[in-house]
PDB file of N, CA and C in Angstrom:
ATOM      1  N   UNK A   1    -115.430  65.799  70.507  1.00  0.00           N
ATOM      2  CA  UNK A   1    -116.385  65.160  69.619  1.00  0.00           C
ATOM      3  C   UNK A   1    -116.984  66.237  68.720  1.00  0.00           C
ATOM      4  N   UNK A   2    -117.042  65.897  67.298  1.00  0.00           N
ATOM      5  CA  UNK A   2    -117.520  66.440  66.446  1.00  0.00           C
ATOM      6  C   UNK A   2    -118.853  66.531  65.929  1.00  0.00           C
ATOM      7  N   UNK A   3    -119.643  67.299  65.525  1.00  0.00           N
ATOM      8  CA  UNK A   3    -120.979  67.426  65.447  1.00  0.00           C
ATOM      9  C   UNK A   3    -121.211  66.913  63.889  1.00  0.00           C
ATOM     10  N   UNK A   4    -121.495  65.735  63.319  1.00  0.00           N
ATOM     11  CA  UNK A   4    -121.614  65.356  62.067  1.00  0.00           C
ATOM     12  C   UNK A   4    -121.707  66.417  60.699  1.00  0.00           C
ATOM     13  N   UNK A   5    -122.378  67.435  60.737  1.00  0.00           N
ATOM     14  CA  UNK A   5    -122.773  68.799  60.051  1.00  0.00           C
ATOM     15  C   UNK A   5    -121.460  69.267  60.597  1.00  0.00           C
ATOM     16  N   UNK A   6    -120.973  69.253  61.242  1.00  0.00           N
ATOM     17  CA  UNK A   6    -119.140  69.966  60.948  1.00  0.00           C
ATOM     18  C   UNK A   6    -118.338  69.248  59.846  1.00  0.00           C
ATOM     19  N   UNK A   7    -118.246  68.036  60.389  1.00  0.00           N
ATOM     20  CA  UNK A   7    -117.358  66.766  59.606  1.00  0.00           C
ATOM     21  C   UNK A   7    -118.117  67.344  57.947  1.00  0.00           C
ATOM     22  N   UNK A   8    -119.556  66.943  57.803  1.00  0.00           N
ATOM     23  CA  UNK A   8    -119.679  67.365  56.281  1.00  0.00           C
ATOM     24  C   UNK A   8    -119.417  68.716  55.551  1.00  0.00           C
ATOM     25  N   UNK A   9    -119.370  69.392  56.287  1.00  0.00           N
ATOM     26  CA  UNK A   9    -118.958  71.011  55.683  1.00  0.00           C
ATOM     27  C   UNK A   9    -117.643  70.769  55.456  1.00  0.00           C
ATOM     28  N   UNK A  10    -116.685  70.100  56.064  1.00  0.00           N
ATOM     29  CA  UNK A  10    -115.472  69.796  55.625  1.00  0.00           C
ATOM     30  C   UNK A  10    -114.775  68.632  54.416  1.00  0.00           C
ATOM     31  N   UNK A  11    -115.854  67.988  53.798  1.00  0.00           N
ATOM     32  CA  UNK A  11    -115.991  66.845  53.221  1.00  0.00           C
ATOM     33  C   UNK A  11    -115.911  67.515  51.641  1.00  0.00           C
ATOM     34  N   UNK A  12    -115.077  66.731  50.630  1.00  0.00           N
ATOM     35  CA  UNK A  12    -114.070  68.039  49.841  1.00  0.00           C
ATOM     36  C   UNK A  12    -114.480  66.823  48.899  1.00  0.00           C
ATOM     37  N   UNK A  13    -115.817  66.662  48.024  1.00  0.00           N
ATOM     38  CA  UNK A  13    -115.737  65.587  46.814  1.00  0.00           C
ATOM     39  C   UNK A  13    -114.730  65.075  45.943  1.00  0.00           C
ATOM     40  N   UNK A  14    -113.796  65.986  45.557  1.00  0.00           N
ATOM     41  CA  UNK A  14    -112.958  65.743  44.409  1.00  0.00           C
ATOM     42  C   UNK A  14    -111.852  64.672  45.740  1.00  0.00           C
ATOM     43  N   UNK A  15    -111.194  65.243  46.558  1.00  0.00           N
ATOM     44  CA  UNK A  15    -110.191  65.038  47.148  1.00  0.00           C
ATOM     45  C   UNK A  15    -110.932  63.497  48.205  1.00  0.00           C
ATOM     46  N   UNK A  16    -111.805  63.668  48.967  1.00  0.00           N
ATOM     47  CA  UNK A  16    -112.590  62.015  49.197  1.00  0.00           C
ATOM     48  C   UNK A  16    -113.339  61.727  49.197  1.00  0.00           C
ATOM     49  N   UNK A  17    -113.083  61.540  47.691  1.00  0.00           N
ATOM     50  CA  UNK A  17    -113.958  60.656  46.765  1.00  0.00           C
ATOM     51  C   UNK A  17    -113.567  59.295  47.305  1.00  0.00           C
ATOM     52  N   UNK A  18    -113.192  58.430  47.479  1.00  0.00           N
ATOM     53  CA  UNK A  18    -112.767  57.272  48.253  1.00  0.00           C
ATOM     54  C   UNK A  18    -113.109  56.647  49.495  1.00  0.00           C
ATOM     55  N   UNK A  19    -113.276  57.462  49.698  1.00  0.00           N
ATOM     56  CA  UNK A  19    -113.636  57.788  51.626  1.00  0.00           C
ATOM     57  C   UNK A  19    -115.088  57.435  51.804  1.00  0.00           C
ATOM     58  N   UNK A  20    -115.916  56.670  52.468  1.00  0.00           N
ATOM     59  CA  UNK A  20    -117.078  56.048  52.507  1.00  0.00           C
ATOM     60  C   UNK A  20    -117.423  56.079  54.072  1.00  0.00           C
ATOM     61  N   UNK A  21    -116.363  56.334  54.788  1.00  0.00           N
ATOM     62  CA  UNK A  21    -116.835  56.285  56.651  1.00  0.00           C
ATOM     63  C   UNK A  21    -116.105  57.230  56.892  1.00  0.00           C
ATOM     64  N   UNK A  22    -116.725  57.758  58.507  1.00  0.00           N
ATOM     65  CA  UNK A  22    -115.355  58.588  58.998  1.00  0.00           C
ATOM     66  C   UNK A  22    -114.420  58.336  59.764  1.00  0.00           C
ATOM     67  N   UNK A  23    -113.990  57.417  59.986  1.00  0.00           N
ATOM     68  CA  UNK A  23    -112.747  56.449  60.335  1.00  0.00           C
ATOM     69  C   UNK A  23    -111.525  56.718  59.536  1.00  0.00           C
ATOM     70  N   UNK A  24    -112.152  56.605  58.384  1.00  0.00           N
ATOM     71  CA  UNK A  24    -111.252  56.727  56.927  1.00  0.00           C
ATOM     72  C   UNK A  24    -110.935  58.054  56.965  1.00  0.00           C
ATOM     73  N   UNK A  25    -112.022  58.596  56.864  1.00  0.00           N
ATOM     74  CA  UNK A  25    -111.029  60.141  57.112  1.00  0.00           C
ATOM     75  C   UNK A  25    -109.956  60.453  58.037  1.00  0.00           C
ATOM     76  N   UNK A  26    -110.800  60.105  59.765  1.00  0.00           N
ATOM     77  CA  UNK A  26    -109.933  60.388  60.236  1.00  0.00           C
ATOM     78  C   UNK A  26    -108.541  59.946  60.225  1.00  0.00           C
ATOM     79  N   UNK A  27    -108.497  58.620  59.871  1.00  0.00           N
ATOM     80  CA  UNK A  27    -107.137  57.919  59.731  1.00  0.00           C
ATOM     81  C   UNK A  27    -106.064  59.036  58.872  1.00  0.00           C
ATOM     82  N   UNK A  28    -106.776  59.531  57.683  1.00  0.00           N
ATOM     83  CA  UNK A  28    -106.044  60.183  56.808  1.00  0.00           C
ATOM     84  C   UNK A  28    -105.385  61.286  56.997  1.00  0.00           C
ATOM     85  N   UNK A  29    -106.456  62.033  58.098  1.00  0.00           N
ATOM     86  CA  UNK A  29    -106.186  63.389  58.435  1.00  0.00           C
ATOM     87  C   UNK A  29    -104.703  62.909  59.037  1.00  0.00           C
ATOM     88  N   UNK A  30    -105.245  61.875  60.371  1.00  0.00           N
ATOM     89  CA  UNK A  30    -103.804  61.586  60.793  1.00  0.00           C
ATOM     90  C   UNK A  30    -102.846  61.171  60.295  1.00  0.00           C
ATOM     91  N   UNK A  31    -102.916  61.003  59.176  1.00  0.00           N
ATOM     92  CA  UNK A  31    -101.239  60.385  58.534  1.00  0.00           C
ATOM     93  C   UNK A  31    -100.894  61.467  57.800  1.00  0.00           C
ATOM     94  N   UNK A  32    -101.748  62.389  57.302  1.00  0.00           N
ATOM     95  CA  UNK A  32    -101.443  63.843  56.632  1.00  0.00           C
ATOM     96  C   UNK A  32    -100.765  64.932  57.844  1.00  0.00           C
ATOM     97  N   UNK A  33    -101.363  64.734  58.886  1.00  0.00           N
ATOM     98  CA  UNK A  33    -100.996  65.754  59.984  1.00  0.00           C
ATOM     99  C   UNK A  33     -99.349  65.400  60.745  1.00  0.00           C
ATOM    100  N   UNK A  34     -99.178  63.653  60.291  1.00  0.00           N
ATOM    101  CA  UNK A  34     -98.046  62.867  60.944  1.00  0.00           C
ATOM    102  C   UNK A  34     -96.769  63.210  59.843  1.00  0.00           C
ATOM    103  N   UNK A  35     -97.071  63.270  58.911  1.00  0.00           N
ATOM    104  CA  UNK A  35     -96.304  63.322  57.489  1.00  0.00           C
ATOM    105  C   UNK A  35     -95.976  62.085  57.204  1.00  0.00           C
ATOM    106  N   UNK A  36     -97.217  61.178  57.270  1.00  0.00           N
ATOM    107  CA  UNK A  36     -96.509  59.947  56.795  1.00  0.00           C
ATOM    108  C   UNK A  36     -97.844  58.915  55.904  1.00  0.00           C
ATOM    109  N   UNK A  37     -98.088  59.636  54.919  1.00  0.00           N
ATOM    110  CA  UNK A  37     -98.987  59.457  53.832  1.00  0.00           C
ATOM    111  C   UNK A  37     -98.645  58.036  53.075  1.00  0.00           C
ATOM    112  N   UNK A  38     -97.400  57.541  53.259  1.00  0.00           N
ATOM    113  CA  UNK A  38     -97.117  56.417  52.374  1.00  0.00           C
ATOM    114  C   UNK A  38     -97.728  54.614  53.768  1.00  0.00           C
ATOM    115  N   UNK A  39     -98.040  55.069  54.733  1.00  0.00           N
ATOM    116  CA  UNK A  39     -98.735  54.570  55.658  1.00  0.00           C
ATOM    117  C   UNK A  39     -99.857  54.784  55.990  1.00  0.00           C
ATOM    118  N   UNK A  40    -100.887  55.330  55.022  1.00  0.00           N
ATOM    119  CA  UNK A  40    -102.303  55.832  55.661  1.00  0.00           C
ATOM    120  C   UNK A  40    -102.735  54.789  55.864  1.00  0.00           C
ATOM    121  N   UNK A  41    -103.002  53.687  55.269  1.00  0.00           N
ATOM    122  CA  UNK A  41    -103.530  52.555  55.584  1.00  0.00           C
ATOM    123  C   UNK A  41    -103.766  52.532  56.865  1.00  0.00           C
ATOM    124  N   UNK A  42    -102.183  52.325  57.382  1.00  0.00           N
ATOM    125  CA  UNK A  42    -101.940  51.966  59.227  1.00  0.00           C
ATOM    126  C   UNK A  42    -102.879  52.853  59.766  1.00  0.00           C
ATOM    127  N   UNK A  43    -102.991  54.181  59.775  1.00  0.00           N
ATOM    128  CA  UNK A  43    -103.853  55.192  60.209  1.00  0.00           C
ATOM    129  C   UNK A  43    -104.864  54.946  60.530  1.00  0.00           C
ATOM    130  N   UNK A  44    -105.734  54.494  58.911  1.00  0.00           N
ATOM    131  CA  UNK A  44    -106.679  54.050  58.673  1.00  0.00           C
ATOM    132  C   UNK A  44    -107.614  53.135  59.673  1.00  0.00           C
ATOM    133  N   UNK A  45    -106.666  51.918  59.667  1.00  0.00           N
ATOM    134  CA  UNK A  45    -106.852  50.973  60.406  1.00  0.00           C
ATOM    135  C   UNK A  45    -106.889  51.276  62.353  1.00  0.00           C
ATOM    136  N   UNK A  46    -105.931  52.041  62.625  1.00  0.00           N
ATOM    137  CA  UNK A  46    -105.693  52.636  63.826  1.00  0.00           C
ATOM    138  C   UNK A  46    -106.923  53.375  64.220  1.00  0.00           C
ATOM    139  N   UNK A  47    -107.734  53.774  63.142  1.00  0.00           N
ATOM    140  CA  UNK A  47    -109.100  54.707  63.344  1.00  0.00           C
ATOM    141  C   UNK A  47    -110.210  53.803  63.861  1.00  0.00           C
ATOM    142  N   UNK A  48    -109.769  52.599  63.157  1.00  0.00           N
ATOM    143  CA  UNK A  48    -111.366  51.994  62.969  1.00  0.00           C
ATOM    144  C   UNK A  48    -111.094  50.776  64.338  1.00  0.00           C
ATOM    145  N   UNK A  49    -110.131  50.593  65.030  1.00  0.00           N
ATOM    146  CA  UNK A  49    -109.655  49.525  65.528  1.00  0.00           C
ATOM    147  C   UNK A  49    -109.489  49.924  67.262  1.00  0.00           C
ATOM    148  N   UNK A  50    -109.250  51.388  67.197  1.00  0.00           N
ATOM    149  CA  UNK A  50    -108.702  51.710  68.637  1.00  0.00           C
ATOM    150  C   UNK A  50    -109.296  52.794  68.962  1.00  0.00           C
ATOM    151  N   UNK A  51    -109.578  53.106  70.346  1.00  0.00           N
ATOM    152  CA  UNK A  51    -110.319  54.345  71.024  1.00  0.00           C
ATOM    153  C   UNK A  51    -109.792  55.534  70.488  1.00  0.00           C
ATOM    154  N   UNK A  52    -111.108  56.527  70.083  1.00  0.00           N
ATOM    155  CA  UNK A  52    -110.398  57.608  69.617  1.00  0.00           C
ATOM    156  C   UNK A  52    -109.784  58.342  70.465  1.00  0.00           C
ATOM    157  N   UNK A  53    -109.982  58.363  72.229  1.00  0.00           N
ATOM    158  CA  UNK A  53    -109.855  58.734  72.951  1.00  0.00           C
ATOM    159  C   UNK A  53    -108.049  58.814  73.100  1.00  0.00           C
ATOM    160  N   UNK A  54    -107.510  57.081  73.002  1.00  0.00           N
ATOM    161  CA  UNK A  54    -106.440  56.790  72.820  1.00  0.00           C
ATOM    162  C   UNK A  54    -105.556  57.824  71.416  1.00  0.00           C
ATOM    163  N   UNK A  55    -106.255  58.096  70.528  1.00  0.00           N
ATOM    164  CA  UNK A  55    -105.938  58.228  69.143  1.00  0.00           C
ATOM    165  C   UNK A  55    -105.191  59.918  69.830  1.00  0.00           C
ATOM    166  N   UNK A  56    -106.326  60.453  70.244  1.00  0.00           N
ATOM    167  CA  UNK A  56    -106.465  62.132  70.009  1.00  0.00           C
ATOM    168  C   UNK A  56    -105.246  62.382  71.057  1.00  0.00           C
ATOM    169  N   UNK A  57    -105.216  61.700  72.361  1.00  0.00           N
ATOM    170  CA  UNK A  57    -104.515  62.118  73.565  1.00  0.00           C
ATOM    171  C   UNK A  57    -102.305  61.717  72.736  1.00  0.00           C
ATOM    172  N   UNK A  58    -102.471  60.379  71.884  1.00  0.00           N
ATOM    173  CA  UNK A  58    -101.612  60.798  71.533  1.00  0.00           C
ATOM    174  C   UNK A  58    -101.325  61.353  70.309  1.00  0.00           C
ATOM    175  N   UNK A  59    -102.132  61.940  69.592  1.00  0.00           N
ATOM    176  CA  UNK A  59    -102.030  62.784  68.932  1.00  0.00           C
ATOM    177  C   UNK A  59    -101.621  64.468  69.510  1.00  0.00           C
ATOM    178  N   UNK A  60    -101.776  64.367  70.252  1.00  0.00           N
ATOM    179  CA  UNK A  60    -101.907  66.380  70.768  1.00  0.00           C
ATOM    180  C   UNK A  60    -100.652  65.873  71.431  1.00  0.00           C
ATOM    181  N   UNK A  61    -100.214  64.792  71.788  1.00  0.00           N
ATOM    182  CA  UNK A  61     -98.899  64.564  72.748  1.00  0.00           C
ATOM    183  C   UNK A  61     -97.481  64.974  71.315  1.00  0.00           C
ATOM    184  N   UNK A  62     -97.732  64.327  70.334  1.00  0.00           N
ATOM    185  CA  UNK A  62     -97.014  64.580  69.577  1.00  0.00           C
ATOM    186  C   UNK A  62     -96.914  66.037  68.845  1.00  0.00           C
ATOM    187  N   UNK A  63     -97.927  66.247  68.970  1.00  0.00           N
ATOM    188  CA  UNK A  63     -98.066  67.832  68.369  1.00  0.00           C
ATOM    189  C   UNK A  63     -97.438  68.701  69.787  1.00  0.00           C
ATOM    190  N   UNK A  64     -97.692  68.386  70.451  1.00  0.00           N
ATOM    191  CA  UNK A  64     -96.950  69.249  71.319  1.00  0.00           C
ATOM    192  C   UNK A  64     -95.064  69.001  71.995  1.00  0.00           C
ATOM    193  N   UNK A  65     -94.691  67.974  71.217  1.00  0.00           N
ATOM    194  CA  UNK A  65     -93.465  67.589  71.661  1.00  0.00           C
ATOM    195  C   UNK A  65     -92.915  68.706  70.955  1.00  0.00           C
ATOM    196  N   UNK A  66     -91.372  68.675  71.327  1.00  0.00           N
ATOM    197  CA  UNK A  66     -90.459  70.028  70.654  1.00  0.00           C
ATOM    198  C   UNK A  66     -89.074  69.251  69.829  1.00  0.00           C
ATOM    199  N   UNK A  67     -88.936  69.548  69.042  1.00  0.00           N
ATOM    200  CA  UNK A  67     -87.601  69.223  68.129  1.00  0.00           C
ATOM    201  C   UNK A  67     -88.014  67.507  68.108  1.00  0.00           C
ATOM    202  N   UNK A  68     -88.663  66.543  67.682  1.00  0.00           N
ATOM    203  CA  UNK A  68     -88.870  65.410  67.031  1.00  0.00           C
ATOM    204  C   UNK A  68     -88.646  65.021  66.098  1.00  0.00           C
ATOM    205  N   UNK A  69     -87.724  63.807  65.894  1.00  0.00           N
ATOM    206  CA  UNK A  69     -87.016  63.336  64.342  1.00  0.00           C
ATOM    207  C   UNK A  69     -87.797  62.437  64.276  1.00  0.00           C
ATOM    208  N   UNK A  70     -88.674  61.684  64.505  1.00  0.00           N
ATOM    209  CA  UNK A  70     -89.933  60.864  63.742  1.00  0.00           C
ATOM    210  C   UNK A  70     -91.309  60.913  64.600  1.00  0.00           C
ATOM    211  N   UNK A  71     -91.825  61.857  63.827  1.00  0.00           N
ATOM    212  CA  UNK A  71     -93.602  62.321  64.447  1.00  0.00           C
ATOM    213  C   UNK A  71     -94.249  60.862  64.087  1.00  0.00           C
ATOM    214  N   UNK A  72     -94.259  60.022  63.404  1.00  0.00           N
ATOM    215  CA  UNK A  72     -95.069  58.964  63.425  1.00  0.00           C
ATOM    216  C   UNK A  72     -94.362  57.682  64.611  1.00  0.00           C
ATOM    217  N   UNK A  73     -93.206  57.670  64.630  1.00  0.00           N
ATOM    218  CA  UNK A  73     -92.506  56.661  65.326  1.00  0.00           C
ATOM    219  C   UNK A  73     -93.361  57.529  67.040  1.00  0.00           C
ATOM    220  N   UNK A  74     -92.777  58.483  67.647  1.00  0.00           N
ATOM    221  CA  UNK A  74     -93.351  59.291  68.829  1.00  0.00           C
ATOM    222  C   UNK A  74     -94.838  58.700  69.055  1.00  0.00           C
ATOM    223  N   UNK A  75     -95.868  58.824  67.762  1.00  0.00           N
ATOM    224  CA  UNK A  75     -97.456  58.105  67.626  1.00  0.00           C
ATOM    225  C   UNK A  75     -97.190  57.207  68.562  1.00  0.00           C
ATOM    226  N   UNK A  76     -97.075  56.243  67.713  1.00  0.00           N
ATOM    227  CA  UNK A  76     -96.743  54.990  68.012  1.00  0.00           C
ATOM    228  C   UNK A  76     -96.670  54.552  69.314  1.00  0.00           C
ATOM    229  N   UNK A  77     -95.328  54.980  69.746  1.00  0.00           N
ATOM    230  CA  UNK A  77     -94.663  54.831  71.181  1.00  0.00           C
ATOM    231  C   UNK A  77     -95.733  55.168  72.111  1.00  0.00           C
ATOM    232  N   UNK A  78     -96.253  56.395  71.925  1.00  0.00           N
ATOM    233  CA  UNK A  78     -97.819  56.745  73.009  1.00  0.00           C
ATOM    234  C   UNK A  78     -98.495  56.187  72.700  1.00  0.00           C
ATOM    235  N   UNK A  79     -99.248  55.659  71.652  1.00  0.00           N
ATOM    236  CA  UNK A  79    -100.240  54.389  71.782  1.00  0.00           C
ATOM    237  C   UNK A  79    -100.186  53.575  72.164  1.00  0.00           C
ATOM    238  N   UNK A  80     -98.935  52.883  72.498  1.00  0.00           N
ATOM    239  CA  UNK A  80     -99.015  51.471  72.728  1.00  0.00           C
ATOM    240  C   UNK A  80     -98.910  51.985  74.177  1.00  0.00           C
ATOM    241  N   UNK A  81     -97.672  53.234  74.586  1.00  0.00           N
ATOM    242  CA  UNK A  81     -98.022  53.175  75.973  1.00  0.00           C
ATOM    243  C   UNK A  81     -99.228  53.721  76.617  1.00  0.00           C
ATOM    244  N   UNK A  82    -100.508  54.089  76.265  1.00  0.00           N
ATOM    245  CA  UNK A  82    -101.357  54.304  76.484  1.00  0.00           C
ATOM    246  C   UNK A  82    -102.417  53.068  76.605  1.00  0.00           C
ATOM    247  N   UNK A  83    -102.355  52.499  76.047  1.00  0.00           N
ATOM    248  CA  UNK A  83    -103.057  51.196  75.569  1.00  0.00           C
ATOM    249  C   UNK A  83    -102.298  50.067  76.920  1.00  0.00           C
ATOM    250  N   UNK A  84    -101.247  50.227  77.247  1.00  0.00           N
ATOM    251  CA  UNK A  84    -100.404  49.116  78.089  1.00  0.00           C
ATOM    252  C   UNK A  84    -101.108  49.747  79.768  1.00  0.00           C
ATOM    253  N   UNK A  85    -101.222  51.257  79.984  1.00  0.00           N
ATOM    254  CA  UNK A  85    -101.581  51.782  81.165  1.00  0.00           C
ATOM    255  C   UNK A  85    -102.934  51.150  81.317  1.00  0.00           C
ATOM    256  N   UNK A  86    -103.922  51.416  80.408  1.00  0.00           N
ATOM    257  CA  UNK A  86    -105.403  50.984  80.125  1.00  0.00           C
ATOM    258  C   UNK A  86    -105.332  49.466  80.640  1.00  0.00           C
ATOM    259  N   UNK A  87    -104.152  48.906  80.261  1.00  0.00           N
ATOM    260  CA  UNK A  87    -105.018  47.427  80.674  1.00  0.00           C
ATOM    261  C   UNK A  87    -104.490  47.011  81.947  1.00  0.00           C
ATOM    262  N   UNK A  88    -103.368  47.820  82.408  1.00  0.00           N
ATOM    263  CA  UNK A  88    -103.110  47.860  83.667  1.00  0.00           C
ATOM    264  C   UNK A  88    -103.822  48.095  84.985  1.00  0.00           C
ATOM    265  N   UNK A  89    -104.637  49.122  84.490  1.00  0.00           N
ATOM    266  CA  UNK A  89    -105.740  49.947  85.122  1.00  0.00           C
ATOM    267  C   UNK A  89    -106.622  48.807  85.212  1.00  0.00           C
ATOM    268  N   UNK A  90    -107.188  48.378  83.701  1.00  0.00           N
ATOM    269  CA  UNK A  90    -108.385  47.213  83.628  1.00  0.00           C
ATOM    270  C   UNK A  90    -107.876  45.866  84.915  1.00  0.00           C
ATOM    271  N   UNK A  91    -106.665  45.399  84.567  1.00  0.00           N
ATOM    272  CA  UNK A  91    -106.361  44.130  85.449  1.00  0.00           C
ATOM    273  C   UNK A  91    -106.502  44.584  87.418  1.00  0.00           C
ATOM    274  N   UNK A  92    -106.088  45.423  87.422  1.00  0.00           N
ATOM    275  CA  UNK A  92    -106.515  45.673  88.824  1.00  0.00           C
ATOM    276  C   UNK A  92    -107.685  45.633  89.274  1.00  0.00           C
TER     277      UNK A  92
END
């Protein structure tokens, strides 16, 4: 977790100018960090919709995989299986 006065020292006017929450950012960062900018939206939405907890764990999962031919498809696959364990956990 980030200390708000971090997030704004990093907050770049020209570049988001657009950007009104930090959801939005973060979504962006993640589709910039995924290489898949022509989907920020999804990101976007993935920010504002799902635990960041979920977000970050598969985020660092993908950053740490080795030789990967689609870093956003890999996302994906750990979210949902992260999200499928969670409610597994919950139903018990």
């Amino acid at each position: 977790m980030q200390k708000i006065s971090d997030i704004l020292k990093k907050f770049d006017s020209d570049e988001d100018k657009y950007i009104s929450f930090e959801f939005q950012k973060y979504g962006y960062e993640l589709a910039k960090e995924l290489g898949d900018l022509k989907n920020k939206s999804l990101y976007i939405k993935l920010a504002k919709t799902n635990s960041r907890g979920f977000l970050e764990t598969a985020r660092n999962f993908v950053k740490d995989a080795y030789q990967v031919k689609s870093r956003p498809r890999l996302f994906m696959w750990k979210l949902a299986q992260l999200k499928e364990e969670a409610k597994l956990k919950k139903s018990k």
